[in-house]
Protein backbone atom coordinates (compact mmCIF):
# COMPACT_ATOMS: atom_id res chain seq x y z
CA UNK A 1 -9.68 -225.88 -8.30
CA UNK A 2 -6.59 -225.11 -10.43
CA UNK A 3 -5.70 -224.41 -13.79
CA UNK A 4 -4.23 -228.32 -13.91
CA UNK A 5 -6.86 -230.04 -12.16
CA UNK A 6 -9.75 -228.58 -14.45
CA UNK A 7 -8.35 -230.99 -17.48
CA UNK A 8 -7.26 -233.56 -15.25
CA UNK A 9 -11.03 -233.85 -13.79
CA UNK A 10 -12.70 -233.48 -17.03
CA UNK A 11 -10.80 -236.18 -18.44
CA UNK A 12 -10.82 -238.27 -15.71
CA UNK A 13 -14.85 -237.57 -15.40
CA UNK A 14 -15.17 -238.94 -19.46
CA UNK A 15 -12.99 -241.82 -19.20
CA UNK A 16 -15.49 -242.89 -16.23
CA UNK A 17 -18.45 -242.57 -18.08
CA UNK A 18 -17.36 -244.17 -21.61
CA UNK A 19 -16.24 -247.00 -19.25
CA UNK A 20 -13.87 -247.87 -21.56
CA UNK A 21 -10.29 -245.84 -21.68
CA UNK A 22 -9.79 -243.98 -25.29
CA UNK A 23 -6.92 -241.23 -25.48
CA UNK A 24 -7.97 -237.71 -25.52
CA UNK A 25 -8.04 -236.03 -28.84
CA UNK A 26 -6.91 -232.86 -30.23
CA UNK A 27 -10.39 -232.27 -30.38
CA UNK A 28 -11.35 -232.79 -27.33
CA UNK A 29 -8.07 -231.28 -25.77
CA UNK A 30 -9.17 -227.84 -27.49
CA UNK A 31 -12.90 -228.43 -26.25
CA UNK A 32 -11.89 -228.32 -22.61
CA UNK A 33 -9.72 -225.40 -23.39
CA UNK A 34 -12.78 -223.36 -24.72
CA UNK A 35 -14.43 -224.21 -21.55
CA UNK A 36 -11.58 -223.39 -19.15
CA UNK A 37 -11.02 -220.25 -20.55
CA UNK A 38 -15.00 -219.16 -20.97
CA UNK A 39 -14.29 -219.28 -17.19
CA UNK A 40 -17.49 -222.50 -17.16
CA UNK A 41 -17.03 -224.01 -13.57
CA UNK A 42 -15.69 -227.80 -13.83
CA UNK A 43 -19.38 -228.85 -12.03
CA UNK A 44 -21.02 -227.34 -14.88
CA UNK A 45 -18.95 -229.11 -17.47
CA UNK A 46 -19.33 -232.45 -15.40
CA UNK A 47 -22.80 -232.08 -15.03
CA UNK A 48 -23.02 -231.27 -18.84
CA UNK A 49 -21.04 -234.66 -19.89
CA UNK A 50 -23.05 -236.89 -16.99
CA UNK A 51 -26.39 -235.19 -19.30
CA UNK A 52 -25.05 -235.98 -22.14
CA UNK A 53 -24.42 -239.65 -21.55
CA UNK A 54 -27.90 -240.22 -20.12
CA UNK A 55 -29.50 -238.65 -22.87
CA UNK A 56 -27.42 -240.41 -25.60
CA UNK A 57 -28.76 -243.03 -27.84
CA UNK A 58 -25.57 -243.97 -29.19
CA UNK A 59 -21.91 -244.31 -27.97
CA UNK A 60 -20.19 -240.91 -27.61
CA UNK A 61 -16.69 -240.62 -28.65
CA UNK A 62 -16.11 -237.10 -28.26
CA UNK A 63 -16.45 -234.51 -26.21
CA UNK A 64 -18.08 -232.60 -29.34
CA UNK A 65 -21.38 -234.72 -28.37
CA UNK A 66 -21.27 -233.10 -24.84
CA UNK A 67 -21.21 -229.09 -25.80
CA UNK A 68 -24.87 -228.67 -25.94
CA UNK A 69 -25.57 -230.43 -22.72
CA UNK A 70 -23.05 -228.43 -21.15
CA UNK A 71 -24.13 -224.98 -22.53
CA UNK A 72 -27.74 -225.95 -21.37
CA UNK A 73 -26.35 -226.30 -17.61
CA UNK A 74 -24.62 -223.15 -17.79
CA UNK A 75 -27.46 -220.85 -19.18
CA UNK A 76 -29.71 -222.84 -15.94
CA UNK A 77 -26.40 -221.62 -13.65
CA UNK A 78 -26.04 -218.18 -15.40
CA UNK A 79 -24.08 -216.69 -12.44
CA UNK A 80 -21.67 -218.97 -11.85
CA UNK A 81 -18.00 -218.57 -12.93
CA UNK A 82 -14.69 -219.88 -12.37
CA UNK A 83 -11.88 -217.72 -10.67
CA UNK A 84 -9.23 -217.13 -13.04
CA UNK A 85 -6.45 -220.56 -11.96
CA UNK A 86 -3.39 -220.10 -10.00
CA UNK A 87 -0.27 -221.60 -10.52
CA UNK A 88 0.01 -224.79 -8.36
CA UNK A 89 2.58 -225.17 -5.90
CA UNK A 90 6.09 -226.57 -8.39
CA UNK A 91 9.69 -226.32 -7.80
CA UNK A 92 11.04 -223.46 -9.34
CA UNK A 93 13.72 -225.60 -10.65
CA UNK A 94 11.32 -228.38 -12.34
CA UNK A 95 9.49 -225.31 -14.08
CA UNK A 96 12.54 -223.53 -15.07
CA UNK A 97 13.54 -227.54 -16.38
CA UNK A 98 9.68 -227.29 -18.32
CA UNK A 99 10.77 -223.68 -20.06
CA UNK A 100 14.16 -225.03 -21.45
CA UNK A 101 12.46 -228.01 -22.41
CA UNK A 102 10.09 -226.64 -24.93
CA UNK A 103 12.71 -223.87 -25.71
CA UNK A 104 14.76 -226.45 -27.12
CA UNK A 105 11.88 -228.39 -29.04
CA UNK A 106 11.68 -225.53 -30.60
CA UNK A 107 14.94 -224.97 -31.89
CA UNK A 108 14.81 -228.18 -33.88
CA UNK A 109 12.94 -225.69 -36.64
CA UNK A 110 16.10 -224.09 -37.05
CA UNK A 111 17.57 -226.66 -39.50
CA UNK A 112 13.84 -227.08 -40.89
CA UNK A 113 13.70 -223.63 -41.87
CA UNK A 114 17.16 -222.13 -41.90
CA UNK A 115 15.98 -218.98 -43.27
CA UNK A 116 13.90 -218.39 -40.46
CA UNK A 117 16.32 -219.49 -37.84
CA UNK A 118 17.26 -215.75 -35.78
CA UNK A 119 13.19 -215.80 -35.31
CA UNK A 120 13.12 -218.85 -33.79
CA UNK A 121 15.89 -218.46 -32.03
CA UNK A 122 14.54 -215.18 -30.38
CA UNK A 123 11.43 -217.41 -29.47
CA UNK A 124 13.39 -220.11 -27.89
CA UNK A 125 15.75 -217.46 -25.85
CA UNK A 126 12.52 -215.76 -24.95
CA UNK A 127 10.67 -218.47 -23.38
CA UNK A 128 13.83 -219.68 -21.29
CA UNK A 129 13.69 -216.29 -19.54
CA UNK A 130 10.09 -215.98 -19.41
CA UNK A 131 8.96 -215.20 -15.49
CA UNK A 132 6.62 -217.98 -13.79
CA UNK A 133 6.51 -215.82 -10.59
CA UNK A 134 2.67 -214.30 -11.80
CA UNK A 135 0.66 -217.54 -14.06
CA UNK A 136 -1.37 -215.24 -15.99
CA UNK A 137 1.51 -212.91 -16.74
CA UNK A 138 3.66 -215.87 -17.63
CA UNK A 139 0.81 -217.25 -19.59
CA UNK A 140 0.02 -214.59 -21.72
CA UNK A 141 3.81 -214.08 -22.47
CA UNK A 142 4.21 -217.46 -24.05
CA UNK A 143 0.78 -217.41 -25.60
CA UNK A 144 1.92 -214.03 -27.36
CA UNK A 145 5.46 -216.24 -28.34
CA UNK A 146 3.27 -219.41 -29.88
CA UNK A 147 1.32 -217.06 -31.66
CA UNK A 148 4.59 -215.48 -33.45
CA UNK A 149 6.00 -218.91 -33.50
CA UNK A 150 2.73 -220.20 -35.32
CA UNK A 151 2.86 -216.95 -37.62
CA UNK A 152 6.06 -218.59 -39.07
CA UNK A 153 4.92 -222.22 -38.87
CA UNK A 154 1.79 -220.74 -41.58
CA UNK A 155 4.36 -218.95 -43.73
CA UNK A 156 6.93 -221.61 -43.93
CA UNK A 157 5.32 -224.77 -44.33
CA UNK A 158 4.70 -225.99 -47.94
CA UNK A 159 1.08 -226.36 -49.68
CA UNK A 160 0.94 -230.42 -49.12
CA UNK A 161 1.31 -230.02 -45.34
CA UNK A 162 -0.98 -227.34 -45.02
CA UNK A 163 -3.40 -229.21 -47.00
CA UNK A 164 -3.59 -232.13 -45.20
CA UNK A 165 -3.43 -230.26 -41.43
CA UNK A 166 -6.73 -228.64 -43.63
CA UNK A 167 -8.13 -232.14 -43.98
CA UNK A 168 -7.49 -233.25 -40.58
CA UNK A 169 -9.47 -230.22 -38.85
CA UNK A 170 -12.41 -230.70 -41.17
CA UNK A 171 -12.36 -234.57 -40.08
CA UNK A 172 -12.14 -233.21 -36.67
CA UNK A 173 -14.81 -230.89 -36.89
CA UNK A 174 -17.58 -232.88 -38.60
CA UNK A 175 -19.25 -234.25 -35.00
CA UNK A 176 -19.38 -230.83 -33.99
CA UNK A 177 -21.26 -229.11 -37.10
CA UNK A 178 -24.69 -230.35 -35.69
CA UNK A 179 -24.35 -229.27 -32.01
CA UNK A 180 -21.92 -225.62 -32.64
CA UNK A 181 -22.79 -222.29 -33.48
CA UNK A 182 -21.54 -221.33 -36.39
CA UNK A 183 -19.22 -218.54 -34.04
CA UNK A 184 -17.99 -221.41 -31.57
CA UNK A 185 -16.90 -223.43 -35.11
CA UNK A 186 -14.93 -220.81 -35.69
CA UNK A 187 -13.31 -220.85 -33.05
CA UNK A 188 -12.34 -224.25 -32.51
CA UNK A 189 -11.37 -224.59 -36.21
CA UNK A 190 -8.61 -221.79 -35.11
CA UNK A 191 -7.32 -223.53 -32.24
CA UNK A 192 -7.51 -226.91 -33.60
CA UNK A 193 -5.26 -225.34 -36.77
CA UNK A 194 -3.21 -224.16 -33.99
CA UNK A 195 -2.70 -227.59 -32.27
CA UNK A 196 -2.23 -230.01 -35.17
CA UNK A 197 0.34 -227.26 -36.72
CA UNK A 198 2.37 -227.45 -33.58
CA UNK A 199 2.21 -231.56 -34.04
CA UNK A 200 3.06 -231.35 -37.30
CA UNK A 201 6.74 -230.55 -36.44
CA UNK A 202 6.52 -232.51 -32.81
CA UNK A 203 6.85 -229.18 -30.94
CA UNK A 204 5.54 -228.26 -27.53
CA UNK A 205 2.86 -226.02 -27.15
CA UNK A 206 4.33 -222.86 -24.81
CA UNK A 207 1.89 -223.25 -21.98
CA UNK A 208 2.44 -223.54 -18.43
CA UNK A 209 -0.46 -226.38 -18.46
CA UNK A 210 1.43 -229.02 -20.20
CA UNK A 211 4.22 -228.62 -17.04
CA UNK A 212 2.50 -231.89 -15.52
């Protein structure tokens, strides 16, 4: 099972049991994330969502619904894990197309925020030479440049856009209050701040995932 597949299943696993297609959200997007990189194998999130559904007493139209179900599979599965994904077999070429892709999605800040234009320039120059050959290397570069990129995303944007990226991750976050720790809110309030801040300006997030 590879780093790709694990969304792919997962969403094609929800779809199948809603019956009905819906998009994913942003929400739900960062959900599968948490799970992916807590290392929970994909049966254990499938068998989570399939509990879920069977126990549900009204129509579930988020992920959010499914956490507790799937933490209760894990801690009955305590020792299994994932092995950390691989990069799937791609032409160097198509991925080297990916990189200048998003490199150039984000140099559309540069007239958005002129006075932070070398930064993102840097950014942009750095993820066109960033080195696929090892996925978790090449990951963890590119996570490092979203979070710099993000850093000036928080310090640039004005007080009405912030506010209302605010709004939407509190309307986001309400089906999850009653089935969340108060640490795993946390945490999905961050990356969900993360993701609707990137979509805020139409920019790509600088992962190797969103190659296919």
């Amino acid at each position: 099972m590879n780093y790709f597949n694990y969304f792919t299943e997962i969403e094609n696993f929800y779809q199948t049991k809603r019956e009905t297609f819906t998009l994913i959200s942003s929400l739900d997007w960062v959900l599968i994330e948490n799970w992916k990189e807590a290392g929970i194998p994909l049966e254990v999130v499938l068998k989570g969502i399939d509990r879920a559904f069977s126990k549900a007493k009204r129509r579930i139209n988020s992920l959010a619904y499914c956490v507790r179900a799937v933490d209760e599979v894990l801690h009955e599965q305590k020792e299994t894990r994932i092995e950390r994904p691989n990069l799937p077999e791609i032409a160097k070429d198509e991925v080297q197309a990916f990189l200048e892709k998003i490199a150039a999605r984000t140099s559309t800040l540069n007239p958005v925020f002129p006075e932070f234009a070398s930064r993102i320039t840097s950014i942009s120059d750095a993820v066109r030479s960033v080195d696929t050959s090892n996925f978790r290397q090449a990951e963890q570069t590119l996570n490092a440049l979203e979070e710099k990129l993000i850093a000036i995303l928080k310090v640039a944007s004005d007080e009405a856009t912030m506010h209302e990226i605010q709004g939407g991750v509190e309307a986001d976050l309400a089906p999850c209050r009653a089935t969340m720790t108060t640490e795993q809110l946390s945490m999905l309030e961050q990356q969900l701040w993360r993701r609707k801040l990137m979509e805020c300006y139409n920019l790509e997030r600088l992962s190797l995932f969103y190659l296919i």
